[in-house]
PDB file of N, CA and C in Angstrom:
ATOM      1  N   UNK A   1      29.869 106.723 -64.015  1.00  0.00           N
ATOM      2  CA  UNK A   1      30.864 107.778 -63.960  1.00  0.00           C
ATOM      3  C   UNK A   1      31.426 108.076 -65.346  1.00  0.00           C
ATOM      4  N   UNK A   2      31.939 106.624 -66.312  1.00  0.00           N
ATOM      5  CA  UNK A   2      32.280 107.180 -67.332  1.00  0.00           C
ATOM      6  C   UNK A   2      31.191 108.057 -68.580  1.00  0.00           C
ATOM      7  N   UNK A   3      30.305 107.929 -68.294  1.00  0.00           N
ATOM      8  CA  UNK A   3      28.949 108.461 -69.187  1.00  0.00           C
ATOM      9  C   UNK A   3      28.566 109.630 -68.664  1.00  0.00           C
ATOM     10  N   UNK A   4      29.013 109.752 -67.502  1.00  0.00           N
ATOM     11  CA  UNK A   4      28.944 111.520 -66.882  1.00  0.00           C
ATOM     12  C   UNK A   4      29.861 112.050 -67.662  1.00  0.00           C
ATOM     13  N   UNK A   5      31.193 111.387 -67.993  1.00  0.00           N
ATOM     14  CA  UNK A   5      32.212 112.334 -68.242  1.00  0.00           C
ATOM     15  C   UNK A   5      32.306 112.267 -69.898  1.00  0.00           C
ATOM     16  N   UNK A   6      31.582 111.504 -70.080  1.00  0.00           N
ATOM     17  CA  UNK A   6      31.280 111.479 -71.834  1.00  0.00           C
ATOM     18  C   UNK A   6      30.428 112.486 -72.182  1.00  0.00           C
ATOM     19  N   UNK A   7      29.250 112.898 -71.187  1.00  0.00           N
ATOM     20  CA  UNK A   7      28.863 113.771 -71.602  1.00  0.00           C
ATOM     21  C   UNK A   7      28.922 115.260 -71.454  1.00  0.00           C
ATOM     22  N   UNK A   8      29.893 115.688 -70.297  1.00  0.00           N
ATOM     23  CA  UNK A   8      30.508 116.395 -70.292  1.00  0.00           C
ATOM     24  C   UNK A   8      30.932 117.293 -71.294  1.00  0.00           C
ATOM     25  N   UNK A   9      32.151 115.884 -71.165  1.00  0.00           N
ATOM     26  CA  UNK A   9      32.954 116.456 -73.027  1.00  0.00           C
ATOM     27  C   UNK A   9      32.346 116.616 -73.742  1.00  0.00           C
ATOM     28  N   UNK A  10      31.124 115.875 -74.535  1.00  0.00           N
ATOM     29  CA  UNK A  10      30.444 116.585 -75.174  1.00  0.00           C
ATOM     30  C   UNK A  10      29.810 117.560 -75.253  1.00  0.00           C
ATOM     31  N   UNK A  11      29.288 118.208 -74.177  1.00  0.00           N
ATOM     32  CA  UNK A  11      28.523 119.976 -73.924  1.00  0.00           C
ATOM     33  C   UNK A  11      29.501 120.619 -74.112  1.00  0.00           C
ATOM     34  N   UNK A  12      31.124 120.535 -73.738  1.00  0.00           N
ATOM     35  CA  UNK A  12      32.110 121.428 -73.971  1.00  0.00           C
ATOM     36  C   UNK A  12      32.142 121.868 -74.799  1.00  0.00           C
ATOM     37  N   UNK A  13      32.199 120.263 -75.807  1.00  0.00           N
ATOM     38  CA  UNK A  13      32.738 120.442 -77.225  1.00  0.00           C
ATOM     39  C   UNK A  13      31.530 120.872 -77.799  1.00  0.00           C
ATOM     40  N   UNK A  14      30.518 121.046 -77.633  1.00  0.00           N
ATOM     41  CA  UNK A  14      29.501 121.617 -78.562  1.00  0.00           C
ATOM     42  C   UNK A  14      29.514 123.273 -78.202  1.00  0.00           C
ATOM     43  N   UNK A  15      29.768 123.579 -76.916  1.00  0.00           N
ATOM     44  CA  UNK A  15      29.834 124.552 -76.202  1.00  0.00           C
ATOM     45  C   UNK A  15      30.974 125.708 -77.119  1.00  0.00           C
ATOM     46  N   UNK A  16      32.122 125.421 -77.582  1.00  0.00           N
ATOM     47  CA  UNK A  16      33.421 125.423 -77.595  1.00  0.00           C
ATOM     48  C   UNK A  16      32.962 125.739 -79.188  1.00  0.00           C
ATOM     49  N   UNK A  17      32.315 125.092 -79.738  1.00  0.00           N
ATOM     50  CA  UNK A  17      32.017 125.025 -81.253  1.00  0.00           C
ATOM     51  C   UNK A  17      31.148 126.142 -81.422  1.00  0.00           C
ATOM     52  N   UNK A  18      29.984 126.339 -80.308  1.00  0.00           N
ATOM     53  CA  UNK A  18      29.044 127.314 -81.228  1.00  0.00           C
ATOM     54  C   UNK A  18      29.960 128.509 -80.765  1.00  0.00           C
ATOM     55  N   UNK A  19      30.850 128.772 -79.546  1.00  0.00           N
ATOM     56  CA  UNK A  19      31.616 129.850 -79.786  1.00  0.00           C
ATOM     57  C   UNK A  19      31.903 130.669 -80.471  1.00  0.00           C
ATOM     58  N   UNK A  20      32.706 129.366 -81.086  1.00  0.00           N
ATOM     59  CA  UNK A  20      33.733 129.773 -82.402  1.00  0.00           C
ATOM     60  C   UNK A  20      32.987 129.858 -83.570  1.00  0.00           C
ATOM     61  N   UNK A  21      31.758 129.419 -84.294  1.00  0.00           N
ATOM     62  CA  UNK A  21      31.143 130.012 -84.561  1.00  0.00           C
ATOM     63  C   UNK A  21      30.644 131.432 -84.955  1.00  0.00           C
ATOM     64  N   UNK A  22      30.549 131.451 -83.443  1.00  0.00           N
ATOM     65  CA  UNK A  22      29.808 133.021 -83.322  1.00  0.00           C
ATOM     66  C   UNK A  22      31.004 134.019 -83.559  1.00  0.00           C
ATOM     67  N   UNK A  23      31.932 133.558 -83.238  1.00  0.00           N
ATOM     68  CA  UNK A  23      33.159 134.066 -83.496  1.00  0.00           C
ATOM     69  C   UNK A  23      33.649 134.691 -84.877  1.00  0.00           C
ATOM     70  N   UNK A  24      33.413 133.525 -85.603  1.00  0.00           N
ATOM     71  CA  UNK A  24      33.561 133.835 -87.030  1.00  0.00           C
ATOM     72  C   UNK A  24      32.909 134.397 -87.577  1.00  0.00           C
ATOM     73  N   UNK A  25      31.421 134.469 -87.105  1.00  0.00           N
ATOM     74  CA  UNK A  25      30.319 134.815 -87.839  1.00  0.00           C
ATOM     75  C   UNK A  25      30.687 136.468 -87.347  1.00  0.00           C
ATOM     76  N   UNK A  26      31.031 136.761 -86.340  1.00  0.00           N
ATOM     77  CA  UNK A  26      31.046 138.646 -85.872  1.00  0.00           C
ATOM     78  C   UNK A  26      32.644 138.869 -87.024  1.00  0.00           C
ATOM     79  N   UNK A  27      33.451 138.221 -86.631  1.00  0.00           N
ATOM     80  CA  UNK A  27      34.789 138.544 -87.608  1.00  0.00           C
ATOM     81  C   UNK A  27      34.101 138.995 -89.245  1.00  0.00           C
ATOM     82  N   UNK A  28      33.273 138.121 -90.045  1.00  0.00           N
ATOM     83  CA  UNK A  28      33.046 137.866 -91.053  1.00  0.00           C
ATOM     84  C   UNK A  28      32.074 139.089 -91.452  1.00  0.00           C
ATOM     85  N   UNK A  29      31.107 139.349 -89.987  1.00  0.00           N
ATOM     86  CA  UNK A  29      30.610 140.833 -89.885  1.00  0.00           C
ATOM     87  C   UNK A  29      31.064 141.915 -90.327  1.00  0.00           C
ATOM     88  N   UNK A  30      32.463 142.236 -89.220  1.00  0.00           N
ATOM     89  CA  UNK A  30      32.854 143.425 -89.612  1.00  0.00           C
ATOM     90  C   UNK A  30      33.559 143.245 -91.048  1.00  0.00           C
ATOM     91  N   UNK A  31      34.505 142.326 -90.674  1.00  0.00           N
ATOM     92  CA  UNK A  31      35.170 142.557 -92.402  1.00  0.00           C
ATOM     93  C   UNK A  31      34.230 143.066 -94.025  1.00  0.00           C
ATOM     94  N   UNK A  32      32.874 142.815 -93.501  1.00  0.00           N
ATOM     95  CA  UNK A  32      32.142 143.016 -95.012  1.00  0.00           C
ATOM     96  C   UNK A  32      31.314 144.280 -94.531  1.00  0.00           C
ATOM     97  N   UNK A  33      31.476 144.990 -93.229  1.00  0.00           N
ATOM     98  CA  UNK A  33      31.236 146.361 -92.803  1.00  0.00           C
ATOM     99  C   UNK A  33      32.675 146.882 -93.078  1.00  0.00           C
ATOM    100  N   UNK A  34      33.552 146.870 -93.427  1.00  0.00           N
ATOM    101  CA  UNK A  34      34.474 147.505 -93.830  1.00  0.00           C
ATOM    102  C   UNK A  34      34.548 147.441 -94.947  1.00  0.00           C
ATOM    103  N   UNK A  35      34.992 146.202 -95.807  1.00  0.00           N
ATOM    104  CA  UNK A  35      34.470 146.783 -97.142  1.00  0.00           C
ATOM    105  C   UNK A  35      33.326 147.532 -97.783  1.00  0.00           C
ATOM    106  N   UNK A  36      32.458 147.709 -97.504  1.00  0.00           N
ATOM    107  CA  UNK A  36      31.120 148.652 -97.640  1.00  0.00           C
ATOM    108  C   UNK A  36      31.467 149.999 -97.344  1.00  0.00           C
ATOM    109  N   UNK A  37      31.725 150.033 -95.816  1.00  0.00           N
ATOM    110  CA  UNK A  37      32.433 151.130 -95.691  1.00  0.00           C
ATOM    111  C   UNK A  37      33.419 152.110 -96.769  1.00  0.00           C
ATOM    112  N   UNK A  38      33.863 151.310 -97.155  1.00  0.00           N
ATOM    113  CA  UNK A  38      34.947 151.667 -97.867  1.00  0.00           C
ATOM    114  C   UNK A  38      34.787 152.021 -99.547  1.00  0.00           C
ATOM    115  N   UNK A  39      34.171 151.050 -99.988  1.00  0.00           N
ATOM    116  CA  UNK A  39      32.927 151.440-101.363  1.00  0.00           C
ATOM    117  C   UNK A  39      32.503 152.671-100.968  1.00  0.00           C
ATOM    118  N   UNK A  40      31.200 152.540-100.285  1.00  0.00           N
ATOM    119  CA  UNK A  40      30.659 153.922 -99.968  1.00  0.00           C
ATOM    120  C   UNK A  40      31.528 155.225 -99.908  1.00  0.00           C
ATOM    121  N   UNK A  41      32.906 155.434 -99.494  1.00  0.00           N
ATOM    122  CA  UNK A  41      34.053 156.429 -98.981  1.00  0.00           C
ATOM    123  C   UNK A  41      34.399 156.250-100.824  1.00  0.00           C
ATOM    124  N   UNK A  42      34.421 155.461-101.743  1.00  0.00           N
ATOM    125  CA  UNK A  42      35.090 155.468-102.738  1.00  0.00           C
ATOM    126  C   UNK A  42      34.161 156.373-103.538  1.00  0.00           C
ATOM    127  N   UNK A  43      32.882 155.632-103.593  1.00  0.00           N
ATOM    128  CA  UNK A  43      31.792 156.010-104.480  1.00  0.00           C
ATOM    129  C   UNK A  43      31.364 157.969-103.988  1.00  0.00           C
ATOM    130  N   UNK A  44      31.383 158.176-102.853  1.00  0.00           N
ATOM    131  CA  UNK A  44      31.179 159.718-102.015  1.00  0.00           C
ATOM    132  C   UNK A  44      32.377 160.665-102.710  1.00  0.00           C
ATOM    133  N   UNK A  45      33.715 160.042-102.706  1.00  0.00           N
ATOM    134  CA  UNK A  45      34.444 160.711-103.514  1.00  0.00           C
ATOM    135  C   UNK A  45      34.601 160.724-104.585  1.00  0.00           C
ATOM    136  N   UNK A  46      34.130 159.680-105.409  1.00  0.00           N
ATOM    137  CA  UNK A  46      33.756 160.215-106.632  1.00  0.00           C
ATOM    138  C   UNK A  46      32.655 160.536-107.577  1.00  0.00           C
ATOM    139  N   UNK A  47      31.614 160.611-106.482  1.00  0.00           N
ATOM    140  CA  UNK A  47      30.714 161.678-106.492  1.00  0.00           C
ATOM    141  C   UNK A  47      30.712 163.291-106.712  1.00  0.00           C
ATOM    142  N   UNK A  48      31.247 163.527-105.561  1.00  0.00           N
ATOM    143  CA  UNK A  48      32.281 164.825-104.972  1.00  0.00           C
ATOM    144  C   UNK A  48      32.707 165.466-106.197  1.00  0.00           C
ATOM    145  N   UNK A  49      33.716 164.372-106.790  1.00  0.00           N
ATOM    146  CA  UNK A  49      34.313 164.806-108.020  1.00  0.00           C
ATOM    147  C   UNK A  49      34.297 165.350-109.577  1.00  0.00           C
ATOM    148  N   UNK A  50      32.278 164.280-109.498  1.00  0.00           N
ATOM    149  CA  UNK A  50      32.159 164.691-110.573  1.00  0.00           C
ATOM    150  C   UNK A  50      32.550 163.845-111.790  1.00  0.00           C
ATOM    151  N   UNK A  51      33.662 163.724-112.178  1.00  0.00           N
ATOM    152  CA  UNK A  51      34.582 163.111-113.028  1.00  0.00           C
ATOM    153  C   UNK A  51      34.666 162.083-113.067  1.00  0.00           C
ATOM    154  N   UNK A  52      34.400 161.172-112.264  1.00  0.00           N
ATOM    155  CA  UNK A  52      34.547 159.300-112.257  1.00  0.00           C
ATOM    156  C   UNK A  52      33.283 158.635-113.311  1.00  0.00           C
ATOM    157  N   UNK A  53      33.883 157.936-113.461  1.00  0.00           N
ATOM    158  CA  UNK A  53      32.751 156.569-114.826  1.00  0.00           C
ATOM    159  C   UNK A  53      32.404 155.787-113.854  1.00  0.00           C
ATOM    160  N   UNK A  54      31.075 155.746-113.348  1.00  0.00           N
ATOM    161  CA  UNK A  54      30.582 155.027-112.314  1.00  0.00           C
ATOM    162  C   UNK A  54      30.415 153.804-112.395  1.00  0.00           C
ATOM    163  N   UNK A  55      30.228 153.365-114.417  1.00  0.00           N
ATOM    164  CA  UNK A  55      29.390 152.271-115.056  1.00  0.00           C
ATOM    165  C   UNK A  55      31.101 151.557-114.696  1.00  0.00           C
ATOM    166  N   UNK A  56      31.792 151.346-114.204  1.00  0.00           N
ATOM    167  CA  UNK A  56      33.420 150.988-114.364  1.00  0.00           C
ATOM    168  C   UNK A  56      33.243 149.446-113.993  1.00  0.00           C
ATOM    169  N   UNK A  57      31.598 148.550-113.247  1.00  0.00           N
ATOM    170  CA  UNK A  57      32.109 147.264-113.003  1.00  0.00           C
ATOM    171  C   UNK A  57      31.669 146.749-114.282  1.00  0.00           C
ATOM    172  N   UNK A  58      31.411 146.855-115.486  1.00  0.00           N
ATOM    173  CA  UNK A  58      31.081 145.994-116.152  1.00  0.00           C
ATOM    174  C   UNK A  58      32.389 146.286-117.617  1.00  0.00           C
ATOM    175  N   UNK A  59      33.228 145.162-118.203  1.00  0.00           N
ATOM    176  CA  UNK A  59      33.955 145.500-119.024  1.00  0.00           C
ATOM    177  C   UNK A  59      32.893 146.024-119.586  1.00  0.00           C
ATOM    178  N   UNK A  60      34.500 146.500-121.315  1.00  0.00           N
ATOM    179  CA  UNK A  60      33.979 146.767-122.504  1.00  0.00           C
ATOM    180  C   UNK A  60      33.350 145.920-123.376  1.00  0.00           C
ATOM    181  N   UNK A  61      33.749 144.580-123.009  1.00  0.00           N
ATOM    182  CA  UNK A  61      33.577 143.477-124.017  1.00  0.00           C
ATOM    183  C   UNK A  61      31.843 143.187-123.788  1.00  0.00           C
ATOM    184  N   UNK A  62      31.511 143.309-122.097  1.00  0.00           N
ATOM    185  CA  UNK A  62      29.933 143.188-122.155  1.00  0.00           C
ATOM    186  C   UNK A  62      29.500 144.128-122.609  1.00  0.00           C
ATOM    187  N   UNK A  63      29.571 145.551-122.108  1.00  0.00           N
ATOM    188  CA  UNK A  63      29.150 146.437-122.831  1.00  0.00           C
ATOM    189  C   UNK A  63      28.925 146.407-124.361  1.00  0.00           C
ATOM    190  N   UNK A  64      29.790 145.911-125.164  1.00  0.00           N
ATOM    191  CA  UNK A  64      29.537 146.041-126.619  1.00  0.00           C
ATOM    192  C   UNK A  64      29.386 145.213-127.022  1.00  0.00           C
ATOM    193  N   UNK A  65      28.700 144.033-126.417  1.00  0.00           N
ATOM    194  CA  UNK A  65      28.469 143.029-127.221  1.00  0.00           C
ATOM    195  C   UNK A  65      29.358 141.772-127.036  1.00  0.00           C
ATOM    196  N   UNK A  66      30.602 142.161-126.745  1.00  0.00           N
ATOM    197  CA  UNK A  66      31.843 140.697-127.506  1.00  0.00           C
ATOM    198  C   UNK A  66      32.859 141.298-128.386  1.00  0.00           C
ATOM    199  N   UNK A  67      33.683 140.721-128.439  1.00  0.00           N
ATOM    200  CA  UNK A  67      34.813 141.339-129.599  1.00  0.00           C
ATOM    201  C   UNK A  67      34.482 140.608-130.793  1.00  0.00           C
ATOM    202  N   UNK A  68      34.336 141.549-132.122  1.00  0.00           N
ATOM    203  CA  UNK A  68      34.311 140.513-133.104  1.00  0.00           C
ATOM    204  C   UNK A  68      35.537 140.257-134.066  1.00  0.00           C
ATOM    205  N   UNK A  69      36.783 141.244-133.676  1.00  0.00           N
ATOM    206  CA  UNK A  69      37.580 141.098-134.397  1.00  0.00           C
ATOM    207  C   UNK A  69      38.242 142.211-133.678  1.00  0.00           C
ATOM    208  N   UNK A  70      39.849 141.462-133.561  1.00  0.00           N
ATOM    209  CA  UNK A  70      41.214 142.179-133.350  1.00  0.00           C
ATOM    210  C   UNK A  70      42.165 141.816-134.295  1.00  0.00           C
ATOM    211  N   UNK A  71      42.823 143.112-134.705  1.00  0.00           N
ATOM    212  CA  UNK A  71      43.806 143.039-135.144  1.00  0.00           C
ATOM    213  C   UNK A  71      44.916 144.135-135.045  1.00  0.00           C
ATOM    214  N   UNK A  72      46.283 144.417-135.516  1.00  0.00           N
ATOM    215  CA  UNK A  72      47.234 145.240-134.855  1.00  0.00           C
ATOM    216  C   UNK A  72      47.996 145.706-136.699  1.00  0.00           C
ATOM    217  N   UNK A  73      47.699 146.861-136.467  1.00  0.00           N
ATOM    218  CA  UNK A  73      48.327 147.561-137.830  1.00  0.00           C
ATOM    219  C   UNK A  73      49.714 148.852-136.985  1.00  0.00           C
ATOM    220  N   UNK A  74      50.939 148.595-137.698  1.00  0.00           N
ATOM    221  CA  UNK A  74      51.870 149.434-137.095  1.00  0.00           C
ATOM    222  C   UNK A  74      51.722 150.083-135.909  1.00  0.00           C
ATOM    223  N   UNK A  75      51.671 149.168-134.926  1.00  0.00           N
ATOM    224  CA  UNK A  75      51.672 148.592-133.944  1.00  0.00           C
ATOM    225  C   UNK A  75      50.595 149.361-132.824  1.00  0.00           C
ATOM    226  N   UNK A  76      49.320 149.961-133.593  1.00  0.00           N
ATOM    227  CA  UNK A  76      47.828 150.538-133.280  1.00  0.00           C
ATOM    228  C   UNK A  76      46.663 148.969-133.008  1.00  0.00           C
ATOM    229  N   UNK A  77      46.285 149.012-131.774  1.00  0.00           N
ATOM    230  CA  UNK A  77      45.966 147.517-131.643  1.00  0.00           C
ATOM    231  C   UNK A  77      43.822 148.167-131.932  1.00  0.00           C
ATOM    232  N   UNK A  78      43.431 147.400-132.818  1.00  0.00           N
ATOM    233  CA  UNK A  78      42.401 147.566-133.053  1.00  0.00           C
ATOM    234  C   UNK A  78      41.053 146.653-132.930  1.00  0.00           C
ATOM    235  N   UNK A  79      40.442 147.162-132.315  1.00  0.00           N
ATOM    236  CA  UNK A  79      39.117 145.802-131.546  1.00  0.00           C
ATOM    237  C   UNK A  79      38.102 146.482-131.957  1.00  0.00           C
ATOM    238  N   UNK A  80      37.274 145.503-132.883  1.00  0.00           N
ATOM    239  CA  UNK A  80      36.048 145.934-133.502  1.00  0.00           C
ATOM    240  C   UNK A  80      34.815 144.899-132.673  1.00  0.00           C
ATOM    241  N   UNK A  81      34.206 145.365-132.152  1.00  0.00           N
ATOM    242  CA  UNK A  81      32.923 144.792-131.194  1.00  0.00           C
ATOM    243  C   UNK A  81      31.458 144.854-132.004  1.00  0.00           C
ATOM    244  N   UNK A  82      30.849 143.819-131.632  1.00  0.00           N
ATOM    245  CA  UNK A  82      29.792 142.949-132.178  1.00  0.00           C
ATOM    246  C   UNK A  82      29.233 144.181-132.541  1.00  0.00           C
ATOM    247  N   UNK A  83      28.351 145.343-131.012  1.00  0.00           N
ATOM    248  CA  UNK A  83      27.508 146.341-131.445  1.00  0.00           C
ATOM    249  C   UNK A  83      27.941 147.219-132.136  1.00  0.00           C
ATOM    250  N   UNK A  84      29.279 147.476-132.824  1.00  0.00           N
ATOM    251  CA  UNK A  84      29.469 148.425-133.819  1.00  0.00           C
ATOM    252  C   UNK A  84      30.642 149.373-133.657  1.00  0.00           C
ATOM    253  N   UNK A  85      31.037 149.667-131.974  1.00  0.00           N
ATOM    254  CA  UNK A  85      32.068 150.962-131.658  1.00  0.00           C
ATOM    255  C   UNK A  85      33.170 149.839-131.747  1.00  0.00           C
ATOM    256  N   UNK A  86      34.326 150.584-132.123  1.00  0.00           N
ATOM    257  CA  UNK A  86      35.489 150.507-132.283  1.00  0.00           C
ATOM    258  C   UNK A  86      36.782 151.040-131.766  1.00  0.00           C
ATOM    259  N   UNK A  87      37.539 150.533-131.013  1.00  0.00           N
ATOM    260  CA  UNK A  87      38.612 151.342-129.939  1.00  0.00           C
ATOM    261  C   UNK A  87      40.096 150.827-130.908  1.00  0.00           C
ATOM    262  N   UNK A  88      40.793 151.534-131.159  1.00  0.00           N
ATOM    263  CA  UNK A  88      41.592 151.748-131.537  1.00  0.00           C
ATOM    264  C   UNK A  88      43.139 151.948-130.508  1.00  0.00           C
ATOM    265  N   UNK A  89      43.711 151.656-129.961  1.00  0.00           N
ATOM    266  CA  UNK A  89      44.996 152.089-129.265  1.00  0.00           C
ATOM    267  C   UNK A  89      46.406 151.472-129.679  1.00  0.00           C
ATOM    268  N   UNK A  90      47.559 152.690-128.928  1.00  0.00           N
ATOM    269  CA  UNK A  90      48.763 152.162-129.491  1.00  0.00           C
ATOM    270  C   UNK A  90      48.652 150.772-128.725  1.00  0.00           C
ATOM    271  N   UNK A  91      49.554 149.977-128.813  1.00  0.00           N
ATOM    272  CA  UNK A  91      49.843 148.799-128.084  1.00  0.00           C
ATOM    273  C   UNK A  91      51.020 148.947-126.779  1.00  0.00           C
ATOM    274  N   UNK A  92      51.525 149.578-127.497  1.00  0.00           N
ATOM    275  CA  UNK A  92      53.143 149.833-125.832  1.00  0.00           C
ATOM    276  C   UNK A  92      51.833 151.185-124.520  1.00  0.00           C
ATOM    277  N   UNK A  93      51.494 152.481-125.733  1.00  0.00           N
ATOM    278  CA  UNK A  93      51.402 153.305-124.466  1.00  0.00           C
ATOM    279  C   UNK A  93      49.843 153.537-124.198  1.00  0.00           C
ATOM    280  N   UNK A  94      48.902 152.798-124.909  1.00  0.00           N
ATOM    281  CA  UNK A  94      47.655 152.604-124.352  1.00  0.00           C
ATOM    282  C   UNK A  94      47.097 153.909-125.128  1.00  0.00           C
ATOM    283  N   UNK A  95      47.774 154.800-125.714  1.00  0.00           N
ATOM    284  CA  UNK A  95      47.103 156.157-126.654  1.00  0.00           C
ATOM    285  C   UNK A  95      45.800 156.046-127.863  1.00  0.00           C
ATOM    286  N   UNK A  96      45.273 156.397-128.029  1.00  0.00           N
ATOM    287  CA  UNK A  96      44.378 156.298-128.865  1.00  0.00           C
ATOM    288  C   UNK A  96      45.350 156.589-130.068  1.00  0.00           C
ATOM    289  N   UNK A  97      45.149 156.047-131.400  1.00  0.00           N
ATOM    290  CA  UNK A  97      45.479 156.081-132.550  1.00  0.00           C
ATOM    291  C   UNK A  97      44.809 155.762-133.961  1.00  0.00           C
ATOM    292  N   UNK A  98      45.093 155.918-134.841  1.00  0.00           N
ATOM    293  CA  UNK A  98      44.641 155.538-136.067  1.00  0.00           C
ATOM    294  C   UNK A  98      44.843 154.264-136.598  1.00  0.00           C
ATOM    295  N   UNK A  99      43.498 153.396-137.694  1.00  0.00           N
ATOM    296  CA  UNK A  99      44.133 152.519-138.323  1.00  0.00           C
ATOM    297  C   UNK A  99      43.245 152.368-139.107  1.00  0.00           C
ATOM    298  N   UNK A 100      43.437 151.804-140.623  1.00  0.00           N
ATOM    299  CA  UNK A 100      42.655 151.277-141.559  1.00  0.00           C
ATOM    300  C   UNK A 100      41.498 150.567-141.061  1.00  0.00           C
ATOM    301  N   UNK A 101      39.899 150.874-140.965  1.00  0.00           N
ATOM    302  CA  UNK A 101      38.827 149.594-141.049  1.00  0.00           C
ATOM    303  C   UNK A 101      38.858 148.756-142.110  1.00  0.00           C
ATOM    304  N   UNK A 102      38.167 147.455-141.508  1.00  0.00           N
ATOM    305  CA  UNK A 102      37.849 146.799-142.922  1.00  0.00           C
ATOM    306  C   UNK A 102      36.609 147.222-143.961  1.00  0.00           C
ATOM    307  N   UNK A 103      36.917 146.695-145.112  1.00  0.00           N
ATOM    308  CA  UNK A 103      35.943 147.298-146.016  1.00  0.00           C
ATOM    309  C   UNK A 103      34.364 147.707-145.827  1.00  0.00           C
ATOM    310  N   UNK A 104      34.121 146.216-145.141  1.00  0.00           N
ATOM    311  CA  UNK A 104      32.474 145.417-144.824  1.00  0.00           C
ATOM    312  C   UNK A 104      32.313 146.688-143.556  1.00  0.00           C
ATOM    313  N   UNK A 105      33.243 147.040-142.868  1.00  0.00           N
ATOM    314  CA  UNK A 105      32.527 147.887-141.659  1.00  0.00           C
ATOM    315  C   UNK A 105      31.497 149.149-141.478  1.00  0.00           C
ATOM    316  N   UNK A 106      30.565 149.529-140.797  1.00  0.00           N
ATOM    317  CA  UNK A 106      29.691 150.202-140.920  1.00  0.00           C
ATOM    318  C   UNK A 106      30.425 151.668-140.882  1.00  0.00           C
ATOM    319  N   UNK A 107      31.692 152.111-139.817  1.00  0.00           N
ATOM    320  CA  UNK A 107      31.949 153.363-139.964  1.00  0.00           C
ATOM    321  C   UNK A 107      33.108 153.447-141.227  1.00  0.00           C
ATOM    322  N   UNK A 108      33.099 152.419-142.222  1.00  0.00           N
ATOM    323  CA  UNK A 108      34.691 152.962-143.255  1.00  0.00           C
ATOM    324  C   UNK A 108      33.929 153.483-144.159  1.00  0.00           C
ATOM    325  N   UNK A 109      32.372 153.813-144.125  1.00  0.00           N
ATOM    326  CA  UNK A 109      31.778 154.323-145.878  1.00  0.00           C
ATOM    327  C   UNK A 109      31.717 156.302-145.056  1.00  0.00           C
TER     328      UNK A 109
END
């Protein structure tokens, strides 16, 4: 009798487990059908638009290489990158601005 009821409990509990399981596994479903969903609705509209930078998952820093040098002249924050381009901005309002290159750089001749 007690080995009937041992095994019982055990089919339950295995029973009970692949459930929940399956459970998680459909939850875990939709949630990553909704995000997709939702990409796709992002990417369609800014399609639509025209106007969006599609290349937007990869920084600047891969894009160009690496930073090879920052520095901040009256208060224009300046990042010179391995492959050569150079971004320039204020530091408070994110504006593009001016600043001295260094000598050695390819665009100061």
């Amino acid at each position: 009798m007690q080995l009937v009821l041992r095994i019982t409990q055990t089919i339950t509990i295995i029973i009970l487990m692949t459930s929940i399981s399956i459970s998680y596994a459909k939850n875990q479903d939709a949630t990553e059908q909704v995000d997709m969903a939702q990409q796709t609705a992002e990417y369609a509209a800014c399609m639509a638009d025209e106007a969006c930078d599609v290349a937007t998952s990869i920084s600047e820093d891969e894009m160009y290489g690496g930073i090879q040098q920052e520095y901040t002249v009256k208060s224009c924050k300046v990042t010179l990158y391995n492959d050569g381009p150079v971004k320039m901005v204020d530091e408070k309002t994110d504006e593009p601005c001016n600043a001295p290159l260094p000598k050695d750089h390819q665009f100061s001749k």
